[in-house]
C-alpha atoms as a PDB file:
ATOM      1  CA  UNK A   1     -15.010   1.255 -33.498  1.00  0.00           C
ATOM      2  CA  UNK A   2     -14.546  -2.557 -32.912  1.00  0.00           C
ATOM      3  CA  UNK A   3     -17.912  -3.318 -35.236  1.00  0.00           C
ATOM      4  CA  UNK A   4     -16.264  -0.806 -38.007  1.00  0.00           C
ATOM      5  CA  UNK A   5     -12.701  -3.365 -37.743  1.00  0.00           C
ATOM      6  CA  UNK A   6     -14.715  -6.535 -37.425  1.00  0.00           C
ATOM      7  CA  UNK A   7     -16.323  -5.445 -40.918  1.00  0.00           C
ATOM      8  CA  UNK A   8     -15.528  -5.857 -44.276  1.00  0.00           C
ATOM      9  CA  UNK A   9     -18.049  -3.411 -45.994  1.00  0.00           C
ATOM     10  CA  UNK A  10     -20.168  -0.480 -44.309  1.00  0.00           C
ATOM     11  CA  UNK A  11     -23.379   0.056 -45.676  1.00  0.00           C
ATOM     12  CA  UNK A  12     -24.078   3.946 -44.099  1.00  0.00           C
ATOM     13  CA  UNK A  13     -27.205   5.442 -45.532  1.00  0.00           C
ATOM     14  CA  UNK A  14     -29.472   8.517 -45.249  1.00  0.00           C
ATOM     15  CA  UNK A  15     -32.436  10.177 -46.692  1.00  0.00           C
ATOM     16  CA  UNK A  16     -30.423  13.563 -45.477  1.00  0.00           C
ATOM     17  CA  UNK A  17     -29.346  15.193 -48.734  1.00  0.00           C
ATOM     18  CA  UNK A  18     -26.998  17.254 -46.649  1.00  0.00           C
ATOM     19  CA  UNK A  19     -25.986  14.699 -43.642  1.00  0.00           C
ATOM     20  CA  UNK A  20     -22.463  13.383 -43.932  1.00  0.00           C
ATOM     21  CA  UNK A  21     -22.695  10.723 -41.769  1.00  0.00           C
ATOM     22  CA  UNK A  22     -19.759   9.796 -38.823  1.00  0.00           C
ATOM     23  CA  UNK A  23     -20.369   6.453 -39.471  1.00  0.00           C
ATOM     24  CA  UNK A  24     -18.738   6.467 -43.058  1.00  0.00           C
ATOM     25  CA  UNK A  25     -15.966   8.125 -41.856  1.00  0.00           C
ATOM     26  CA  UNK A  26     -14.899   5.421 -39.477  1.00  0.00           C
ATOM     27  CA  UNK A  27     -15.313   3.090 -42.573  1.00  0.00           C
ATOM     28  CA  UNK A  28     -12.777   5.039 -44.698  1.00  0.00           C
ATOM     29  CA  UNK A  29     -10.560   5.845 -41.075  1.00  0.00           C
ATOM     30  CA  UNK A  30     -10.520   1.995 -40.616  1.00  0.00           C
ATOM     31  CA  UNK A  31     -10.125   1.558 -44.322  1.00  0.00           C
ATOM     32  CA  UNK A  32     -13.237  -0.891 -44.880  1.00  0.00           C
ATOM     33  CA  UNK A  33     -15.374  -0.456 -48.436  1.00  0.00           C
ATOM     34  CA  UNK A  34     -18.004   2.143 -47.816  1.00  0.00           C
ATOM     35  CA  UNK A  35     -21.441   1.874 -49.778  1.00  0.00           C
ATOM     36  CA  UNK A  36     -23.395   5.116 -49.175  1.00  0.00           C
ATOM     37  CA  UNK A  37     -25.698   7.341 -50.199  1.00  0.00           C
ATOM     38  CA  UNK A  38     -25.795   9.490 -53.394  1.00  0.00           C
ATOM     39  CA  UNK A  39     -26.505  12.614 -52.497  1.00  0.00           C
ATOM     40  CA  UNK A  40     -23.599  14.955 -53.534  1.00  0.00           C
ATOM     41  CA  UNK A  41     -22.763  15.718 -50.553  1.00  0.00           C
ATOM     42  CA  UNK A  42     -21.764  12.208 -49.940  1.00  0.00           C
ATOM     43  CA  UNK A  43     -20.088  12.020 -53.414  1.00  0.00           C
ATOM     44  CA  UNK A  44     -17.567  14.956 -52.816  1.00  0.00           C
ATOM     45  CA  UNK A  45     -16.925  13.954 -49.314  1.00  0.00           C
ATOM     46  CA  UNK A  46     -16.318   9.850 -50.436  1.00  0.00           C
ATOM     47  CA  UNK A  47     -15.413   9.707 -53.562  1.00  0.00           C
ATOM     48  CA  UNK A  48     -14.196   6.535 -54.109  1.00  0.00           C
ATOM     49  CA  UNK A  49     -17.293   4.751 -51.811  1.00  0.00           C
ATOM     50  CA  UNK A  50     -19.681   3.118 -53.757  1.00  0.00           C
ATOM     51  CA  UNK A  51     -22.686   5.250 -53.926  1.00  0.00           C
ATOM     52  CA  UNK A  52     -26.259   4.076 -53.963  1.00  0.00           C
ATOM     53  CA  UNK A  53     -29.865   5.256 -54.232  1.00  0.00           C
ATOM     54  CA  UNK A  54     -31.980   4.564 -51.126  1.00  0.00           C
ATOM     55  CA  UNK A  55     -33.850   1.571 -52.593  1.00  0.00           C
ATOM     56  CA  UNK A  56     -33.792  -2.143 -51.974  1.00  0.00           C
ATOM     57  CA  UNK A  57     -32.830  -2.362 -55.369  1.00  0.00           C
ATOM     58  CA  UNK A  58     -30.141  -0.052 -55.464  1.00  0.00           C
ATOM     59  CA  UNK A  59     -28.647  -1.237 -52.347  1.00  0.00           C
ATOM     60  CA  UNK A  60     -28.856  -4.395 -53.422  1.00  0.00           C
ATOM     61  CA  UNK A  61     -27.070  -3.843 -56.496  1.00  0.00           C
ATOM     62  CA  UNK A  62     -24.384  -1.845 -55.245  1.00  0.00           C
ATOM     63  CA  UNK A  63     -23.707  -4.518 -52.703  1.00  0.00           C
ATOM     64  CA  UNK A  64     -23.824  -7.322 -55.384  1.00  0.00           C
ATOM     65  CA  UNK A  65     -21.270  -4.977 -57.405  1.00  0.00           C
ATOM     66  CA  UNK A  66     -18.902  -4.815 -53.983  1.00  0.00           C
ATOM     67  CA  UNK A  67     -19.329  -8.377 -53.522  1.00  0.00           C
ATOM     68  CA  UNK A  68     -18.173  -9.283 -57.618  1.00  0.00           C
ATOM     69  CA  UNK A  69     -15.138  -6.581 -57.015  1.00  0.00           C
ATOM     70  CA  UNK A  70     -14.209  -6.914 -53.599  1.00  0.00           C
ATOM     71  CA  UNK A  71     -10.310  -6.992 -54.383  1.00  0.00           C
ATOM     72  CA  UNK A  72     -10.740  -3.911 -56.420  1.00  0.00           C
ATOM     73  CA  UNK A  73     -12.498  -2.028 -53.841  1.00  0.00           C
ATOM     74  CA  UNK A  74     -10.411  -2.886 -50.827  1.00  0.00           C
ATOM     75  CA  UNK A  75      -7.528  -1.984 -52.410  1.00  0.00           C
ATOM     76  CA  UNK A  76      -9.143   1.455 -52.996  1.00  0.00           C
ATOM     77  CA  UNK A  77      -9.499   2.038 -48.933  1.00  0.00           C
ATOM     78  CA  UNK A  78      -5.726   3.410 -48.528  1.00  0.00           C
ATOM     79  CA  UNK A  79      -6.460   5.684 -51.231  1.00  0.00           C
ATOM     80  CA  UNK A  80      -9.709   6.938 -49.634  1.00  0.00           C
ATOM     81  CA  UNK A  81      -8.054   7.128 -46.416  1.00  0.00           C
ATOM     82  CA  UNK A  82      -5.372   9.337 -47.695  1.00  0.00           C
ATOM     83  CA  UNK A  83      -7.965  11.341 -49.201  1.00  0.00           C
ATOM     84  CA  UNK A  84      -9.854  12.180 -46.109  1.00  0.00           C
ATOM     85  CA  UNK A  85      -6.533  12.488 -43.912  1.00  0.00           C
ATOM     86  CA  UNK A  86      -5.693  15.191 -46.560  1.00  0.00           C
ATOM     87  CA  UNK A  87      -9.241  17.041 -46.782  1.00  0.00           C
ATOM     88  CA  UNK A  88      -9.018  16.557 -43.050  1.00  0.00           C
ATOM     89  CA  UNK A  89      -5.434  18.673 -42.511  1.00  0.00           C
ATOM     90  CA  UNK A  90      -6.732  20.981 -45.041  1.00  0.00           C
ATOM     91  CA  UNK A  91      -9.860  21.983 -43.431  1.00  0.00           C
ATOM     92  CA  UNK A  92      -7.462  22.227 -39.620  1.00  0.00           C
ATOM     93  CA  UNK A  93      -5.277  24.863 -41.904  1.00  0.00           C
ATOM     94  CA  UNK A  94      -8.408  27.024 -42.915  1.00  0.00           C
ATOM     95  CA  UNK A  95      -9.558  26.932 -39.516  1.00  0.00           C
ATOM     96  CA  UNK A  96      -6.036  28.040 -37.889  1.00  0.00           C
ATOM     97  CA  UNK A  97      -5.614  30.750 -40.474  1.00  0.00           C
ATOM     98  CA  UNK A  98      -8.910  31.959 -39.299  1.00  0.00           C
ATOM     99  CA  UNK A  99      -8.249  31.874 -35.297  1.00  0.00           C
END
Protein backbone atom coordinates (compact mmCIF):
# COMPACT_ATOMS: atom_id res chain seq x y z
CA UNK A 1 0.00 0.00 0.00
CA UNK A 2 2.95 2.38 0.87
CA UNK A 3 4.39 2.00 -3.01
CA UNK A 4 0.57 2.79 -4.25
CA UNK A 5 0.85 6.40 -1.75
CA UNK A 6 4.46 7.02 -2.65
CA UNK A 7 3.14 7.12 -6.42
CA UNK A 8 1.81 9.53 -8.54
CA UNK A 9 0.55 7.34 -11.53
CA UNK A 10 -0.03 3.40 -11.62
CA UNK A 11 0.68 1.82 -14.70
CA UNK A 12 -1.41 -1.82 -14.02
CA UNK A 13 -1.52 -3.92 -17.13
CA UNK A 14 -2.65 -7.34 -18.41
CA UNK A 15 -2.97 -9.44 -21.43
CA UNK A 16 -6.18 -10.96 -19.34
CA UNK A 17 -9.20 -9.72 -21.28
CA UNK A 18 -11.23 -10.65 -18.26
CA UNK A 19 -8.64 -9.94 -15.19
CA UNK A 20 -9.51 -6.86 -13.19
CA UNK A 21 -6.52 -6.41 -11.55
CA UNK A 22 -6.20 -5.54 -7.39
CA UNK A 23 -3.53 -3.49 -8.17
CA UNK A 24 -5.70 -0.73 -9.97
CA UNK A 25 -7.95 -0.71 -7.36
CA UNK A 26 -5.51 0.44 -4.75
CA UNK A 27 -4.63 3.19 -7.36
CA UNK A 28 -8.22 4.55 -7.52
CA UNK A 29 -8.63 3.56 -3.33
CA UNK A 30 -5.49 5.77 -2.82
CA UNK A 31 -6.72 8.13 -5.47
CA UNK A 32 -3.44 8.08 -7.75
CA UNK A 33 -4.01 8.31 -11.88
CA UNK A 34 -4.46 4.79 -13.11
CA UNK A 35 -3.24 3.89 -16.77
CA UNK A 36 -4.54 0.38 -17.61
CA UNK A 37 -5.48 -1.88 -19.91
CA UNK A 38 -8.29 -1.69 -22.55
CA UNK A 39 -10.03 -4.52 -22.39
CA UNK A 40 -13.71 -3.74 -21.47
CA UNK A 41 -13.62 -5.20 -18.64
CA UNK A 42 -11.17 -2.71 -17.43
CA UNK A 43 -13.16 0.14 -19.11
CA UNK A 44 -16.51 -0.49 -17.17
CA UNK A 45 -14.76 -1.22 -13.99
CA UNK A 46 -12.29 2.27 -14.37
CA UNK A 47 -13.79 4.47 -16.25
CA UNK A 48 -12.14 7.46 -15.82
CA UNK A 49 -8.33 5.58 -15.88
CA UNK A 50 -6.57 6.14 -18.84
CA UNK A 51 -6.76 3.09 -20.90
CA UNK A 52 -4.05 1.71 -23.11
CA UNK A 53 -3.24 -1.05 -25.59
CA UNK A 54 -0.48 -3.43 -24.45
CA UNK A 55 2.26 -1.94 -26.66
CA UNK A 56 5.35 0.11 -26.02
CA UNK A 57 3.78 2.52 -28.08
CA UNK A 58 0.58 2.73 -26.56
CA UNK A 59 1.89 2.81 -23.15
CA UNK A 60 4.06 5.20 -24.02
CA UNK A 61 1.59 7.45 -25.34
CA UNK A 62 -0.87 7.18 -22.76
CA UNK A 63 1.81 8.00 -20.26
CA UNK A 64 3.06 11.02 -22.35
CA UNK A 65 -0.81 12.09 -22.42
CA UNK A 66 -0.87 11.70 -18.28
CA UNK A 67 2.29 13.45 -18.06
CA UNK A 68 0.89 16.75 -20.53
CA UNK A 69 -2.53 16.57 -18.26
CA UNK A 70 -1.48 15.63 -15.00
CA UNK A 71 -3.69 18.40 -13.19
CA UNK A 72 -6.62 17.23 -15.16
CA UNK A 73 -6.24 13.71 -14.28
CA UNK A 74 -5.52 13.99 -10.60
CA UNK A 75 -8.27 15.94 -10.08
CA UNK A 76 -10.34 13.11 -11.65
CA UNK A 77 -9.11 10.50 -8.71
CA UNK A 78 -11.95 11.70 -6.09
CA UNK A 79 -14.34 11.18 -8.74
CA UNK A 80 -13.08 7.65 -9.54
CA UNK A 81 -12.88 6.92 -6.00
CA UNK A 82 -16.43 7.78 -5.41
CA UNK A 83 -17.23 5.72 -8.27
CA UNK A 84 -15.78 2.52 -7.04
CA UNK A 85 -16.90 3.22 -3.27
CA UNK A 86 -20.40 3.35 -4.91
CA UNK A 87 -20.12 0.18 -7.34
CA UNK A 88 -18.48 -1.25 -4.26
CA UNK A 89 -21.75 -0.70 -1.69
CA UNK A 90 -23.82 -1.66 -4.55
CA UNK A 91 -22.42 -4.97 -5.26
CA UNK A 92 -22.42 -5.59 -0.79
CA UNK A 93 -26.42 -4.79 -1.31
CA UNK A 94 -26.89 -7.52 -4.12
CA UNK A 95 -24.97 -9.84 -2.16
CA UNK A 96 -27.02 -9.24 1.26
CA UNK A 97 -30.30 -9.40 -0.59
CA UNK A 98 -29.14 -12.72 -1.75
CA UNK A 99 -27.93 -14.26 1.80
Amino acid sequence: MQLVADCHVVLSLTTDRNAILRSAYEAVYQQRILVTSGWPALRTTFPLAVHTANNADSIGASLELVQRNYQEFAAECVEARRLAVIRYEGQIAEIRALV
